[in-house]
Protein backbone atom coordinates (compact mmCIF):
# COMPACT_ATOMS: atom_id res chain seq x y z
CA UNK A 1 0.00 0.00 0.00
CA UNK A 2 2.56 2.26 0.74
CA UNK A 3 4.53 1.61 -2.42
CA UNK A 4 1.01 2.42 -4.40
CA UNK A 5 0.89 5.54 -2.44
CA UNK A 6 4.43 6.86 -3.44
CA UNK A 7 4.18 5.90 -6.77
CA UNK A 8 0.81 8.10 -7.24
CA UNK A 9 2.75 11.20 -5.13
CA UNK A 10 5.63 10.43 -7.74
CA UNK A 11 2.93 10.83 -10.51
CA UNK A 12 1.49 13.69 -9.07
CA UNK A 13 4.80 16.02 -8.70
CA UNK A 14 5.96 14.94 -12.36
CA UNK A 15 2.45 16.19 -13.96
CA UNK A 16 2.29 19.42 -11.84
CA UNK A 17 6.01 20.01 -12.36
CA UNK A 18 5.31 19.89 -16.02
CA UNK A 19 2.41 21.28 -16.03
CA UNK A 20 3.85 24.26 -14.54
CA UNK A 21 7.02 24.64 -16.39
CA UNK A 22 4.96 24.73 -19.58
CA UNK A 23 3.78 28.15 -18.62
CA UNK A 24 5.95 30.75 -20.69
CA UNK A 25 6.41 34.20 -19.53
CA UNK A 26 3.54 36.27 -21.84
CA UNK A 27 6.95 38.83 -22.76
CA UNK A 28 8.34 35.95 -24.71
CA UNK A 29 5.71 36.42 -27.14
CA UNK A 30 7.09 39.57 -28.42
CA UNK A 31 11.09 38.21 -28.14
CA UNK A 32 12.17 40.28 -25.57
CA UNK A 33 15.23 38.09 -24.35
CA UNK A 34 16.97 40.54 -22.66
CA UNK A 35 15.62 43.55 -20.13
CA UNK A 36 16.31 47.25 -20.99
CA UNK A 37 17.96 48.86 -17.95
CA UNK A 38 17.25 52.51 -17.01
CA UNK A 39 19.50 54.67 -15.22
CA UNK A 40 18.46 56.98 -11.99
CA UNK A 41 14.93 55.56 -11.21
CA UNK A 42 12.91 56.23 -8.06
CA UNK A 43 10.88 54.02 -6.14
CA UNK A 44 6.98 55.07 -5.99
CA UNK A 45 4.42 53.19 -3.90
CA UNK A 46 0.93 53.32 -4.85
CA UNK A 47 -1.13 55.83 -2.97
CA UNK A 48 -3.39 52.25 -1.42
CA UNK A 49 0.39 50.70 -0.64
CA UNK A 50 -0.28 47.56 -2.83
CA UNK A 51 2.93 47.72 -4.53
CA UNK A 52 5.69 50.16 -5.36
CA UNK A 53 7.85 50.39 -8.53
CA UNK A 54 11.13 51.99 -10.35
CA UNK A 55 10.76 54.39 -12.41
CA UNK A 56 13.16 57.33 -14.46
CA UNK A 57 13.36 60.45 -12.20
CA UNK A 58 12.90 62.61 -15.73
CA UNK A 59 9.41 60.30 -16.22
CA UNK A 60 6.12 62.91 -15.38
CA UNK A 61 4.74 60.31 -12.85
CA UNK A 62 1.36 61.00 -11.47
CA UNK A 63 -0.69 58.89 -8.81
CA UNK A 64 -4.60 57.81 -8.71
CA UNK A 65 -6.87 56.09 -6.33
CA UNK A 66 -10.30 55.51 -5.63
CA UNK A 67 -12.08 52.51 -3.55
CA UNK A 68 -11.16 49.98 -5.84
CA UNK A 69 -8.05 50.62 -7.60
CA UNK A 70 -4.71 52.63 -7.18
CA UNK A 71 -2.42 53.38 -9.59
CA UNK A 72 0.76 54.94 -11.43
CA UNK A 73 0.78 56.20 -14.73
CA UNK A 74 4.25 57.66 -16.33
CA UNK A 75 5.93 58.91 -19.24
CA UNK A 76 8.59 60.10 -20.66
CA UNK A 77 7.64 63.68 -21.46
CA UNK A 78 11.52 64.78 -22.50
CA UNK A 79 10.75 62.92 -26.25
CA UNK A 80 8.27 63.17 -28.81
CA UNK A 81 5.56 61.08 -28.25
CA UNK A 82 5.97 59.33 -31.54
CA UNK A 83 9.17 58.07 -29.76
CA UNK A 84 8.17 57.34 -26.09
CA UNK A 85 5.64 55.17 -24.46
CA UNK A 86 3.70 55.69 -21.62
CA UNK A 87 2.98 52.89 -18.79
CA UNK A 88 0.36 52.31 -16.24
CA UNK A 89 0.77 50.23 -13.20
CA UNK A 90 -2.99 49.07 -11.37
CA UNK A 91 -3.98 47.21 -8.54
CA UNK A 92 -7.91 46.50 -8.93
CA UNK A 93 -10.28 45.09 -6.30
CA UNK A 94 -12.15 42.40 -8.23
CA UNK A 95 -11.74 38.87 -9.77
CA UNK A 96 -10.84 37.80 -13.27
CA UNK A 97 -11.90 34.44 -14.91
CA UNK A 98 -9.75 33.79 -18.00
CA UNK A 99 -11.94 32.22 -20.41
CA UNK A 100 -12.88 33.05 -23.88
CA UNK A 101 -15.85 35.33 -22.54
CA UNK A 102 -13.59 37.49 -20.75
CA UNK A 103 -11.02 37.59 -23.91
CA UNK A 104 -14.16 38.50 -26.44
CA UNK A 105 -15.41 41.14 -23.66
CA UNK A 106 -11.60 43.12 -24.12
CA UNK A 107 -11.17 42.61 -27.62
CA UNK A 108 -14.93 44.45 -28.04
CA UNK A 109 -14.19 46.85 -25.34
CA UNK A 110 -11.10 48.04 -27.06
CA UNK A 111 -12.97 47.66 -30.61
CA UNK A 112 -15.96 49.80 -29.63
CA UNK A 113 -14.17 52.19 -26.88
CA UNK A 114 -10.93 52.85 -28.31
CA UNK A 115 -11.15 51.96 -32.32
CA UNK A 116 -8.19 49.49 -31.80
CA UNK A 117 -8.03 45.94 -33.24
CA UNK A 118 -6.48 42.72 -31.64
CA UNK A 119 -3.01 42.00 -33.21
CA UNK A 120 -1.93 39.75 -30.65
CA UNK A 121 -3.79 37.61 -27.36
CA UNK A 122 -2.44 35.21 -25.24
CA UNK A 123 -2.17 33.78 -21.79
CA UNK A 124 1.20 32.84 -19.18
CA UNK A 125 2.67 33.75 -16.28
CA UNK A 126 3.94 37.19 -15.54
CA UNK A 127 5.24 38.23 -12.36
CA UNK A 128 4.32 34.34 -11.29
CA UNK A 129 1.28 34.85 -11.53
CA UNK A 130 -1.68 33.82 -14.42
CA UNK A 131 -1.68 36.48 -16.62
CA UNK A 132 -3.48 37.68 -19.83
CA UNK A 133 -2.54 39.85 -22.50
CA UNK A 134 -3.37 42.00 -25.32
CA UNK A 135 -2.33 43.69 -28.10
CA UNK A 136 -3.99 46.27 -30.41
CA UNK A 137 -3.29 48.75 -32.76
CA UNK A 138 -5.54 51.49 -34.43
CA UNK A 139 -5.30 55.28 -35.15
CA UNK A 140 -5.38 58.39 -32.59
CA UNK A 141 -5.90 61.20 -35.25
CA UNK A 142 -3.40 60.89 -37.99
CA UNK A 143 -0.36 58.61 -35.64
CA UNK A 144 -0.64 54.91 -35.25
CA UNK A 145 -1.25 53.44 -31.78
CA UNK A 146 -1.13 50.40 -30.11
CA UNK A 147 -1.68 49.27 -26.50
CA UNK A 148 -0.61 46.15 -24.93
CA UNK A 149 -2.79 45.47 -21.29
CA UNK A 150 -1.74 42.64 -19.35
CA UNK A 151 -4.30 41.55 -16.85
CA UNK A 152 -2.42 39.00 -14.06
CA UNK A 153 -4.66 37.29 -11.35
CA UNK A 154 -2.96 38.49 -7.92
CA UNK A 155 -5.46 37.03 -5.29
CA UNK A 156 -9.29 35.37 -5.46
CA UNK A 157 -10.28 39.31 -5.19
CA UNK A 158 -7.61 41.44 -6.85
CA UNK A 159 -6.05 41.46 -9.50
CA UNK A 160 -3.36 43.70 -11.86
CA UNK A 161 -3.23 45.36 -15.20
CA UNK A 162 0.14 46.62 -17.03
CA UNK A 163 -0.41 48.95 -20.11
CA UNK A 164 1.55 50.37 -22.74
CA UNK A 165 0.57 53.09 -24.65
CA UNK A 166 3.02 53.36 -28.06
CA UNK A 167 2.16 55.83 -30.54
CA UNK A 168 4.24 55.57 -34.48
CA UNK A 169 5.29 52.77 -36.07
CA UNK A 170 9.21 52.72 -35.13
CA UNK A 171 10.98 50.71 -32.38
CA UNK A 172 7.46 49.34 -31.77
CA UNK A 173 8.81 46.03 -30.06
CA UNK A 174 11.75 48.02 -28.53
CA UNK A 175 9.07 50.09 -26.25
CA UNK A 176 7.30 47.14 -25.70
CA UNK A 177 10.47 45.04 -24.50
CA UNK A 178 11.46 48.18 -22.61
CA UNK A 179 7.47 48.16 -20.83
CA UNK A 180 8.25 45.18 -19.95
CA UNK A 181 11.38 45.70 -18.15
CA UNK A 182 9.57 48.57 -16.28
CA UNK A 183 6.92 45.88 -15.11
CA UNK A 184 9.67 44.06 -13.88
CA UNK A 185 10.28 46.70 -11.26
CA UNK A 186 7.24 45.76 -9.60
CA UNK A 187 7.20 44.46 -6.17
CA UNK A 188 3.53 43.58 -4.83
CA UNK A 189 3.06 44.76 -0.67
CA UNK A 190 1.48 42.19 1.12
């Protein structure tokens, strides 16, 4: 009996260990193998003191709240915008369920809302955590835009987004590998 019982633990571990490992980070999807680093960064905690992050002192970084979410948005407001990016970094009271449902309910949110259409879905782990992403590109007057959300599961009731705004069409993976690396920064407060 015992032998029968070690042999299904044994079973167990091997599926979950596989099961997890095949989870890819969702920033391998746009081959972003190495991080960008940036140079004098400060620390900012959310105003709710869910998490904090690193970010360039020269960024414009501004701070919101309300009951059920706090966040940081930044920029880089020393280039033009057809060159920068600009990030946002939420904590949200509320649950996601990852299905197709909740993937049709974004792509016609950002259809209807913003004009933008999917380029790119996908699920993984970011942060080490369940995580979904997309990305879209439309038009904002005459300049090209895309915006890459990231939704990750944190808890049962909370959860995180990541977005990228990236207007023009040059060094569009660049900003996104470089979002990326500025996600990195974050460190979730218990």
């Amino acid at each position: 009996m015992y032998a029968f019982f070690k042999y299904w633990i044994l079973i167990l571990f091997v599926i979950t260990t596989i099961g997890c490992t095949n989870k890819k980070d969702i920033s391998t999807d746009f081959n972003c193998n190495t991080n960008s680093y940036f140079n004098n960064t400060k620390a900012f905690k959310d105003v709710l003191k869910k998490f904090t992050t690193s970010i360039p002192k020269s960024w414009k970084t501004e701070l919101y709240y309300d009951e059920f979410q706090s966040k940081i948005y930044s920029a880089d407001t020393t280039k033009q915008l057809s060159e920068t990016y600009i990030i946002d970094i939420a904590w949200h009271q509320g649950n996601l369920n990852f299905n197709t449902e909740f993937e049709t309910k974004i792509a016609n949110l950002l259809s209807v809302k913003e004009k933008l259409k999917t380029q790119k879905q996908g699920y993984g782990i970011f942060l080490n955590h369940n995580s979904y992403y997309n990305l879209s590109s439309g038009k904002k007057g005459n300049i090209t835009y895309h915006l890459l959300q990231v939704y990750m599961q944190y808890k049962n009731d909370e959860y995180y987004t990541f977005t990228t705004k990236i207007y023009g069409d040059t060094f569009v993976e660049e900003r996104i590998c470089a979002s990326f690396s500025l996600f990195k920064n974050t460190i979730f407060i218990p």
